[in-house]
PDB file of N, CA and C in Angstrom:
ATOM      1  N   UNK A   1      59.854 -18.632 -28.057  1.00  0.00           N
ATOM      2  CA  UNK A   1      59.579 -19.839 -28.813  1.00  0.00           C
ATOM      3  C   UNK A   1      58.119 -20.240 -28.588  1.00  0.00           C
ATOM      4  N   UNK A   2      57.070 -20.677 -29.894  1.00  0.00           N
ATOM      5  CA  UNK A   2      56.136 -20.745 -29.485  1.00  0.00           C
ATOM      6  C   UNK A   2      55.868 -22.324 -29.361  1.00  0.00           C
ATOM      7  N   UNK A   3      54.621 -23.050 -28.523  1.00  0.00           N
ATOM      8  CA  UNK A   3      54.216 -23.860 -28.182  1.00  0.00           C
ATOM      9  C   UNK A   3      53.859 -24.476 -29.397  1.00  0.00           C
ATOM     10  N   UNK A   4      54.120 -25.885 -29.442  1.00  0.00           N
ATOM     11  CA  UNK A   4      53.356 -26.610 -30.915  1.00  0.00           C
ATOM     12  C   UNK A   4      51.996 -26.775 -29.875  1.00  0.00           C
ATOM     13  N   UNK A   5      50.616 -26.899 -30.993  1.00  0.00           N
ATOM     14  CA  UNK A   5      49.656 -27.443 -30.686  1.00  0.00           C
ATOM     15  C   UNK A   5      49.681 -28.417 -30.573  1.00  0.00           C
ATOM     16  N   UNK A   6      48.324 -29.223 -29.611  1.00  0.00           N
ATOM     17  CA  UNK A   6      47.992 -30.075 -29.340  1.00  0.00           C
ATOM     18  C   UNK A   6      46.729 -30.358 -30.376  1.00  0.00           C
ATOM     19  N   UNK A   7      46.595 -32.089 -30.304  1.00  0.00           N
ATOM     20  CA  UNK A   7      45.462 -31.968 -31.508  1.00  0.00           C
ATOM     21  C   UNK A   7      44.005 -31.836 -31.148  1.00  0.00           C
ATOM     22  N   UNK A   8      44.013 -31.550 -29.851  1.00  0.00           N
ATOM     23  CA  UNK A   8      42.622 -31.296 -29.357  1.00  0.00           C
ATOM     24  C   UNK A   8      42.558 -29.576 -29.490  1.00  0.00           C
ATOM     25  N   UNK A   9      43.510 -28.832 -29.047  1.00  0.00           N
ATOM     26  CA  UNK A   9      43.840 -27.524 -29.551  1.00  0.00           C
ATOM     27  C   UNK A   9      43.534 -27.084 -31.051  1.00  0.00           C
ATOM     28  N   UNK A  10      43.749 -27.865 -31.946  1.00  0.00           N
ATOM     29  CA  UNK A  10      44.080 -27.296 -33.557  1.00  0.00           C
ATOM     30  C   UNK A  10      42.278 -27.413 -33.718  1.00  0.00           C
ATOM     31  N   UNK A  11      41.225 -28.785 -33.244  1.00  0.00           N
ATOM     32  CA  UNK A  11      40.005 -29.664 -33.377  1.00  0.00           C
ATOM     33  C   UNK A  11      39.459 -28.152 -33.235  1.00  0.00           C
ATOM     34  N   UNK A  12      39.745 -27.721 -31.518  1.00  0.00           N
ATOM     35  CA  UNK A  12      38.632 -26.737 -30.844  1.00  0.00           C
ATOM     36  C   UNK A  12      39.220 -25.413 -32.007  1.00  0.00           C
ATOM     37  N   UNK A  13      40.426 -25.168 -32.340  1.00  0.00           N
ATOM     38  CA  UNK A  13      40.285 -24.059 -33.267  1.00  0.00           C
ATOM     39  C   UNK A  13      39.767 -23.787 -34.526  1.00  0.00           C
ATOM     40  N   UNK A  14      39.438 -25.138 -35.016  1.00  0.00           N
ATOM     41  CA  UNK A  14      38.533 -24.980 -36.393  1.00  0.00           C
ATOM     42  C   UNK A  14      37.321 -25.281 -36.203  1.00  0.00           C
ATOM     43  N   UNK A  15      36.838 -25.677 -35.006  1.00  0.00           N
ATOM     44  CA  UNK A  15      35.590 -25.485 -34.461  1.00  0.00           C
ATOM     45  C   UNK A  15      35.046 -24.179 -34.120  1.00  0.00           C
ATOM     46  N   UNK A  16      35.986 -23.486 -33.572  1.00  0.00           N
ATOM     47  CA  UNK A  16      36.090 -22.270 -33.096  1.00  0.00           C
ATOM     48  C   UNK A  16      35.304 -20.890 -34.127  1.00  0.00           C
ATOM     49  N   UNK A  17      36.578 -21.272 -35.033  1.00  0.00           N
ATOM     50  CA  UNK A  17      36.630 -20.842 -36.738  1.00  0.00           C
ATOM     51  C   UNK A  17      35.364 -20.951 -37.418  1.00  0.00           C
ATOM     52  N   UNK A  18      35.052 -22.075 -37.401  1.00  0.00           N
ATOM     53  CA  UNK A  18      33.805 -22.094 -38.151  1.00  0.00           C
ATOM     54  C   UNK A  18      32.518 -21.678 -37.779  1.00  0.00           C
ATOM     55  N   UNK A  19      32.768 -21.991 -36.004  1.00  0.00           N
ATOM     56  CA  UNK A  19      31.230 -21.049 -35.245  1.00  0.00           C
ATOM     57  C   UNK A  19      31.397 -19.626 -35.466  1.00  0.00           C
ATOM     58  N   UNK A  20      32.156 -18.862 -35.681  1.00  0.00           N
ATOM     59  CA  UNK A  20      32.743 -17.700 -35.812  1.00  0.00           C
ATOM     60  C   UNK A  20      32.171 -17.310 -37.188  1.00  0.00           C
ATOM     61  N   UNK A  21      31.648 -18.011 -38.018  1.00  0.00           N
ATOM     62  CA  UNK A  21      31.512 -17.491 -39.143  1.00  0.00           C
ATOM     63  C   UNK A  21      32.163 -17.831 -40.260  1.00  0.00           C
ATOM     64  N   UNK A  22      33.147 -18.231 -40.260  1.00  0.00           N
ATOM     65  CA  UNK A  22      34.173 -19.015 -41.372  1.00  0.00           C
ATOM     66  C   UNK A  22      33.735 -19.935 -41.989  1.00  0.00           C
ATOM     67  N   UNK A  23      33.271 -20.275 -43.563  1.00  0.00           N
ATOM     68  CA  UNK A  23      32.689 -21.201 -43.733  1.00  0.00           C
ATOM     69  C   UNK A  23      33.386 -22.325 -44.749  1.00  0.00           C
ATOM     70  N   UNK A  24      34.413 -21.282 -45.945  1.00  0.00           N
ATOM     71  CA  UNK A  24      35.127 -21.413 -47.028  1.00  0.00           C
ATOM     72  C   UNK A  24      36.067 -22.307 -46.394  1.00  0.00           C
ATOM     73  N   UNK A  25      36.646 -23.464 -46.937  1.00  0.00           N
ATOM     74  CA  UNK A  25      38.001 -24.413 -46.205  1.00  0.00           C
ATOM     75  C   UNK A  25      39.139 -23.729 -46.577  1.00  0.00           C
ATOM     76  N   UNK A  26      39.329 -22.450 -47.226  1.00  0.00           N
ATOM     77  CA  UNK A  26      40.624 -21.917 -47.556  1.00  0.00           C
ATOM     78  C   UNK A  26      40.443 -20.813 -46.565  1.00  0.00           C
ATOM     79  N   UNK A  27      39.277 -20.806 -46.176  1.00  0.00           N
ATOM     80  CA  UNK A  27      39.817 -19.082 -45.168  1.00  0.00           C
ATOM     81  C   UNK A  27      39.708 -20.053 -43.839  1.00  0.00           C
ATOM     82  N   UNK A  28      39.202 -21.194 -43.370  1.00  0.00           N
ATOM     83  CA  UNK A  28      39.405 -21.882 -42.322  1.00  0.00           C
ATOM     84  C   UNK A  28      40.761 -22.641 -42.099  1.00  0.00           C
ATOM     85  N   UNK A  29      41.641 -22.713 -43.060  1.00  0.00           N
ATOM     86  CA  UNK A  29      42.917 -22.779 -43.608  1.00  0.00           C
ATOM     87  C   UNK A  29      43.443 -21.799 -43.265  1.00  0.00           C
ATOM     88  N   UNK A  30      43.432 -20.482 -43.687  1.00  0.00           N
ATOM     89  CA  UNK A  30      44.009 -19.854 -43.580  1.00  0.00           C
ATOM     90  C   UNK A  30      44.165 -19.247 -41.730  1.00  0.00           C
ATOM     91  N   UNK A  31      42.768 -19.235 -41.502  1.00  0.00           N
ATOM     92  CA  UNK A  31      42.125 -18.918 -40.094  1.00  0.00           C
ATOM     93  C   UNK A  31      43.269 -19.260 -39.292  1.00  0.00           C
ATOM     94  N   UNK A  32      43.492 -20.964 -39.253  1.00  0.00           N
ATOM     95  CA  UNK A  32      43.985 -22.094 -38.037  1.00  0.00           C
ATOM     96  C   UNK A  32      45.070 -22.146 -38.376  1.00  0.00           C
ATOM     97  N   UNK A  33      45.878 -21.435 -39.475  1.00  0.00           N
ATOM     98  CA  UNK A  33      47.470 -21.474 -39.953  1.00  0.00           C
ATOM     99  C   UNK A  33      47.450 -23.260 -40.389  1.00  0.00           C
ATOM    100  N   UNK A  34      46.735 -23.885 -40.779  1.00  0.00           N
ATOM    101  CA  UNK A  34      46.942 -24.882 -41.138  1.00  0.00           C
ATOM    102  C   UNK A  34      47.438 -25.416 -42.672  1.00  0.00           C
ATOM    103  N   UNK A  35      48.010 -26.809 -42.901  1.00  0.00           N
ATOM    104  CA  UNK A  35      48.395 -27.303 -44.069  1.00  0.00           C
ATOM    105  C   UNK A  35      46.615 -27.250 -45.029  1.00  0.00           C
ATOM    106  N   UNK A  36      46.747 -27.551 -46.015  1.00  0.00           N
ATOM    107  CA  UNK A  36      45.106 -28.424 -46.673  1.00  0.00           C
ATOM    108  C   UNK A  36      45.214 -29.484 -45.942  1.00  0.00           C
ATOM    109  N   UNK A  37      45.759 -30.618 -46.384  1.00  0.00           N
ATOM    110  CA  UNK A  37      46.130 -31.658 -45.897  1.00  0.00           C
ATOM    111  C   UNK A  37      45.411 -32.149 -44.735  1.00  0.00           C
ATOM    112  N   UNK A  38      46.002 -31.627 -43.532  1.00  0.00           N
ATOM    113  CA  UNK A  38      45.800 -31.460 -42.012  1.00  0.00           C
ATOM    114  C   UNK A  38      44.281 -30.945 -41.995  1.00  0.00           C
ATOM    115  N   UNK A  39      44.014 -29.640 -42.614  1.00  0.00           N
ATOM    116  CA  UNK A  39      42.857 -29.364 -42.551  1.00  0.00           C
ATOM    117  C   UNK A  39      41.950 -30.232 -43.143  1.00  0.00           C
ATOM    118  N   UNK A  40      42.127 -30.743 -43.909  1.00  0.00           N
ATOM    119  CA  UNK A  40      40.664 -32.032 -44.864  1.00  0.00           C
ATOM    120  C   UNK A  40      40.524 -33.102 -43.781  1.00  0.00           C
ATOM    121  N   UNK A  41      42.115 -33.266 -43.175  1.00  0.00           N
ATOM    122  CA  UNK A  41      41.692 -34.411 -42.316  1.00  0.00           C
ATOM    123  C   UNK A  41      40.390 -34.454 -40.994  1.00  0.00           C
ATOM    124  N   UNK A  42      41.130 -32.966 -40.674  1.00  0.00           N
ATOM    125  CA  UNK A  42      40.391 -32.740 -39.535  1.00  0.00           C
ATOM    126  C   UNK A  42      38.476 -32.459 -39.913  1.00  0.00           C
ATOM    127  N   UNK A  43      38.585 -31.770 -40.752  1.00  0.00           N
ATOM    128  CA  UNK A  43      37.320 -31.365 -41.795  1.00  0.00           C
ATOM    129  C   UNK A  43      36.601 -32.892 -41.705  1.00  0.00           C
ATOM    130  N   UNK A  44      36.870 -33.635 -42.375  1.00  0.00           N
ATOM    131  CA  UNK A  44      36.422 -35.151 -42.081  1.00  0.00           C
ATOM    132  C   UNK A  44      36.753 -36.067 -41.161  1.00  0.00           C
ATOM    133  N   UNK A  45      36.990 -35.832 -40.454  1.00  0.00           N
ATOM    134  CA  UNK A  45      37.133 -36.082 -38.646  1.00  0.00           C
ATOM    135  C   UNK A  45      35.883 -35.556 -38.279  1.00  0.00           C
ATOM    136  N   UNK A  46      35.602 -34.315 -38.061  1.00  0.00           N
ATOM    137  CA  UNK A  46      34.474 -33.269 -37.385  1.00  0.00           C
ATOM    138  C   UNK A  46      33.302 -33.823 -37.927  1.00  0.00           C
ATOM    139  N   UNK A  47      33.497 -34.041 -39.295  1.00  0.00           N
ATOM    140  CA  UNK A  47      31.896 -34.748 -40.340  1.00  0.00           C
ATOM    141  C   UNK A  47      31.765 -36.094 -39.882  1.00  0.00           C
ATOM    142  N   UNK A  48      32.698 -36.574 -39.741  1.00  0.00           N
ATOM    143  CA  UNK A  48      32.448 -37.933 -39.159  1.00  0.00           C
ATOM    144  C   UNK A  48      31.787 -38.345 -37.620  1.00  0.00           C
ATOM    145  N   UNK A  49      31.853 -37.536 -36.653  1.00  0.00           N
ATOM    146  CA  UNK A  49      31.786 -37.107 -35.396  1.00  0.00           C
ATOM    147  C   UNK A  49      30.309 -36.505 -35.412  1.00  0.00           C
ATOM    148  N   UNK A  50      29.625 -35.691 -36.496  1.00  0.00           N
ATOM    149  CA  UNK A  50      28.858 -35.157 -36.640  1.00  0.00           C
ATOM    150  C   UNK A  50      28.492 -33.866 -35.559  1.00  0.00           C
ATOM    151  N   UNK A  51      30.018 -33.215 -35.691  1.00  0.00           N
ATOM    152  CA  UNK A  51      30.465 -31.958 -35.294  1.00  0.00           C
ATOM    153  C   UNK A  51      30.044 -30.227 -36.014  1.00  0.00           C
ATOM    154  N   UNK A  52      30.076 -31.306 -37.293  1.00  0.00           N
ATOM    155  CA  UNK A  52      30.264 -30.007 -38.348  1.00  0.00           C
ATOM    156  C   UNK A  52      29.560 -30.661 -39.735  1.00  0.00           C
ATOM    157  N   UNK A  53      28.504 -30.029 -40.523  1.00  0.00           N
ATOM    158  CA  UNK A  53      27.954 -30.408 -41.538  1.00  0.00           C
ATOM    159  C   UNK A  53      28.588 -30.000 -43.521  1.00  0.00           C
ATOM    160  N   UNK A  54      28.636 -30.142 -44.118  1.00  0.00           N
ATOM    161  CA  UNK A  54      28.766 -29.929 -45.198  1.00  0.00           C
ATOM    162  C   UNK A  54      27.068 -28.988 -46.066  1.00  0.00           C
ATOM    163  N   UNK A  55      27.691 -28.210 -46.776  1.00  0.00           N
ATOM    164  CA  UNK A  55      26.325 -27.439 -47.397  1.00  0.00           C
ATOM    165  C   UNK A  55      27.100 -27.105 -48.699  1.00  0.00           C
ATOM    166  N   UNK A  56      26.618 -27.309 -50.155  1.00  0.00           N
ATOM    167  CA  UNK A  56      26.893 -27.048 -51.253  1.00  0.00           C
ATOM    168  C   UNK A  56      26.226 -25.589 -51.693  1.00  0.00           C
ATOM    169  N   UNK A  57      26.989 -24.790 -51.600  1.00  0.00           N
ATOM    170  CA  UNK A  57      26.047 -23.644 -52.748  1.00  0.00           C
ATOM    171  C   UNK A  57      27.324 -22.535 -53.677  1.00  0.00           C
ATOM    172  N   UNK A  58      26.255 -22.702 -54.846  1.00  0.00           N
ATOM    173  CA  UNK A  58      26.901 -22.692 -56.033  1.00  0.00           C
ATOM    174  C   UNK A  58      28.462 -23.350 -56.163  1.00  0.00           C
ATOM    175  N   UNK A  59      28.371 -24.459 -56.582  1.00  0.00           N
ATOM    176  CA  UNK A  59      28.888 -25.889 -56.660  1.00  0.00           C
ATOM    177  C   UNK A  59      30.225 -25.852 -55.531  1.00  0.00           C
ATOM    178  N   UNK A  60      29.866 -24.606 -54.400  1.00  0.00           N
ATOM    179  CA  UNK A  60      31.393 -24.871 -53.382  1.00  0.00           C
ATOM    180  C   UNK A  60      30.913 -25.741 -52.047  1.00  0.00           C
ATOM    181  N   UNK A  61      31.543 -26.418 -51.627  1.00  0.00           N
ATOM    182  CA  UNK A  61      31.793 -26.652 -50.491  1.00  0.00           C
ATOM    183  C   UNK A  61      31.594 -25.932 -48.949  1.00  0.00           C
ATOM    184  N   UNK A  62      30.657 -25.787 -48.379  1.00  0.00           N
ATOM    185  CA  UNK A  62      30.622 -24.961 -47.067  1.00  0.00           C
ATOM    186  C   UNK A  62      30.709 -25.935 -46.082  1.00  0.00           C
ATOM    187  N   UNK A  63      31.256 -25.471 -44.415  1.00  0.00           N
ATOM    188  CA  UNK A  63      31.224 -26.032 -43.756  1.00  0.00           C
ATOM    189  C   UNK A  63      30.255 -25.193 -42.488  1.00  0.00           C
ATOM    190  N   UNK A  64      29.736 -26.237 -42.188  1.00  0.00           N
ATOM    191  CA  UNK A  64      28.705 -25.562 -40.839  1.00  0.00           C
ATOM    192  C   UNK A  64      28.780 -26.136 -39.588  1.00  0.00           C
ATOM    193  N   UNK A  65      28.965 -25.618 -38.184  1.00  0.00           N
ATOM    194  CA  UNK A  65      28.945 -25.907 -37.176  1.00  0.00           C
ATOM    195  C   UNK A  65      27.386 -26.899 -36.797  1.00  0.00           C
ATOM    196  N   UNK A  66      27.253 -27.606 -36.108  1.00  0.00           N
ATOM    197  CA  UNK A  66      26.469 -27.957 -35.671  1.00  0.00           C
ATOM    198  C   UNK A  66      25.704 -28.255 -34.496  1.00  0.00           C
ATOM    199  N   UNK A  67      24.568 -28.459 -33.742  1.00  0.00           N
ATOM    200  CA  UNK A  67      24.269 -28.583 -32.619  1.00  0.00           C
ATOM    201  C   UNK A  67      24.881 -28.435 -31.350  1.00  0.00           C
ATOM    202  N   UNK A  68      25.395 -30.195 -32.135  1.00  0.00           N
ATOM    203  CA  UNK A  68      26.639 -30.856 -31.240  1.00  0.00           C
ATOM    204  C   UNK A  68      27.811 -30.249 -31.517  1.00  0.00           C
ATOM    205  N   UNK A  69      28.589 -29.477 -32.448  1.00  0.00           N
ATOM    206  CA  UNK A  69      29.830 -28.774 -32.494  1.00  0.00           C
ATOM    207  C   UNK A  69      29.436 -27.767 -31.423  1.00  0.00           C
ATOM    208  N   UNK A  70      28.501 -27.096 -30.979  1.00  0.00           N
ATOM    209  CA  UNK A  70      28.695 -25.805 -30.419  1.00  0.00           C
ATOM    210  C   UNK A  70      28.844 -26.364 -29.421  1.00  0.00           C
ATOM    211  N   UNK A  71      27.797 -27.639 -28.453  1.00  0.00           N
ATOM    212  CA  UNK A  71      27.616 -27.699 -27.206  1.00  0.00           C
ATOM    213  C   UNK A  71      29.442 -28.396 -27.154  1.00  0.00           C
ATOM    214  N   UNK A  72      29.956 -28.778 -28.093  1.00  0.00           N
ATOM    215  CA  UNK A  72      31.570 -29.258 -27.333  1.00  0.00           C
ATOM    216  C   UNK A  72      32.181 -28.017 -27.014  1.00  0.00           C
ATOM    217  N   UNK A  73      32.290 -27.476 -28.284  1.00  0.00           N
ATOM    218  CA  UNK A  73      32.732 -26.033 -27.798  1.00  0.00           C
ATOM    219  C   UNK A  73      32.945 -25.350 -26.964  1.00  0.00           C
ATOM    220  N   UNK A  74      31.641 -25.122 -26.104  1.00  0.00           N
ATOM    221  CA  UNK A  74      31.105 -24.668 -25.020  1.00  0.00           C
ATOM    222  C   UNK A  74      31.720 -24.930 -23.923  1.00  0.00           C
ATOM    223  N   UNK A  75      31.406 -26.740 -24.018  1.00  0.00           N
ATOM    224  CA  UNK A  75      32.650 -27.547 -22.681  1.00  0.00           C
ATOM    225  C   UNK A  75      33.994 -27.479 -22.885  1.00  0.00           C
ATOM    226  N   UNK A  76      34.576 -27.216 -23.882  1.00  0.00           N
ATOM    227  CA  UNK A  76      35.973 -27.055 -23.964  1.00  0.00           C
ATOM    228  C   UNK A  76      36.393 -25.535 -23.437  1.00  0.00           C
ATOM    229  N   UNK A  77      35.652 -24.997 -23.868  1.00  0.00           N
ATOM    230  CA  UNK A  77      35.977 -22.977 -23.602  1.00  0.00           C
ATOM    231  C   UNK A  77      35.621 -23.665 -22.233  1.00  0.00           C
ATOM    232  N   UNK A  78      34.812 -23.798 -21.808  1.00  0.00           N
ATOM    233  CA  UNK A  78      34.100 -23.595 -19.688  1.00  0.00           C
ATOM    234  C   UNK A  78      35.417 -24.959 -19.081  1.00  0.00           C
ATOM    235  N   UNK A  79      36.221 -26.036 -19.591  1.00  0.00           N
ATOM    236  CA  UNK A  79      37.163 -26.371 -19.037  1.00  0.00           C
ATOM    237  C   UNK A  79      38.318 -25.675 -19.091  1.00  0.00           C
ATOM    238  N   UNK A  80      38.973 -25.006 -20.486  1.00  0.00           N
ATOM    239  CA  UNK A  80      39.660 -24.253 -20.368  1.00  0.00           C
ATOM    240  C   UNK A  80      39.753 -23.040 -18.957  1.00  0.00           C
ATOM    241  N   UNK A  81      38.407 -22.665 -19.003  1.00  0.00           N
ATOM    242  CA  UNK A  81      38.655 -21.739 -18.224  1.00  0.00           C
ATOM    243  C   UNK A  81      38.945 -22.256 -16.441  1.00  0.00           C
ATOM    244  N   UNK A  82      38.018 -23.341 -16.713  1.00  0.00           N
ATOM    245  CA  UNK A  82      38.428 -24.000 -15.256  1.00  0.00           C
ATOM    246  C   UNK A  82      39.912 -24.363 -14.795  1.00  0.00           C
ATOM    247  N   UNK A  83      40.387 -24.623 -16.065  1.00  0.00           N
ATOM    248  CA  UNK A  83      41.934 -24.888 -15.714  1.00  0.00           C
ATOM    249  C   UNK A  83      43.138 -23.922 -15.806  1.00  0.00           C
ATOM    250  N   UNK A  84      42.545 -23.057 -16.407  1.00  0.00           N
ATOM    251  CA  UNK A  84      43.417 -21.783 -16.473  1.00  0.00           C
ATOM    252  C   UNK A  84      43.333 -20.519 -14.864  1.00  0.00           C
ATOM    253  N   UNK A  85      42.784 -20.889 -14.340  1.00  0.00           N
ATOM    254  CA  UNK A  85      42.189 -19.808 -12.964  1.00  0.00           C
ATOM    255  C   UNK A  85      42.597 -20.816 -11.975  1.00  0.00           C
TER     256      UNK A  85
END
């Protein structure tokens, strides 16, 4: 039986996702097994936070990691690991 996520879990995985290269909200959707829904929320959560930026080209929607998205990142992967060992 698998574990439901936590919502700091699902945050760091579309953070994750998107430093990774993922930029499209349907393959970052698809990425995090997420609803749309869930994902827009979080999508504008992260923009709001100024985690993650928005970039238009040819009239789509991109999403981009930012500064500050990576350096959380960073502390979340280096606590994880602290708490996992």
């Amino acid at each position: 039986m698998s574990k439901k996520r936590s919502r700091l879990e699902i945050y760091l995985e579309v953070l994750e996702t998107i430093m990774a290269g993922y930029s499209k909200p349907t393959n970052i959707m698809y990425k995090c097994n997420l609803s749309w829904i869930t994902l827009k929320e979080i999508l504008d959560s992260l923009i709001e936070k100024e985690l993650v930026t928005t970039v238009e080209r040819n009239k789509r929607k991109l999403y981009l990691i930012t500064e500050k998205g990576r350096s959380i990142v960073n502390r979340l992967e280096e606590t994880y690991d602290l708490l996992s060992t």
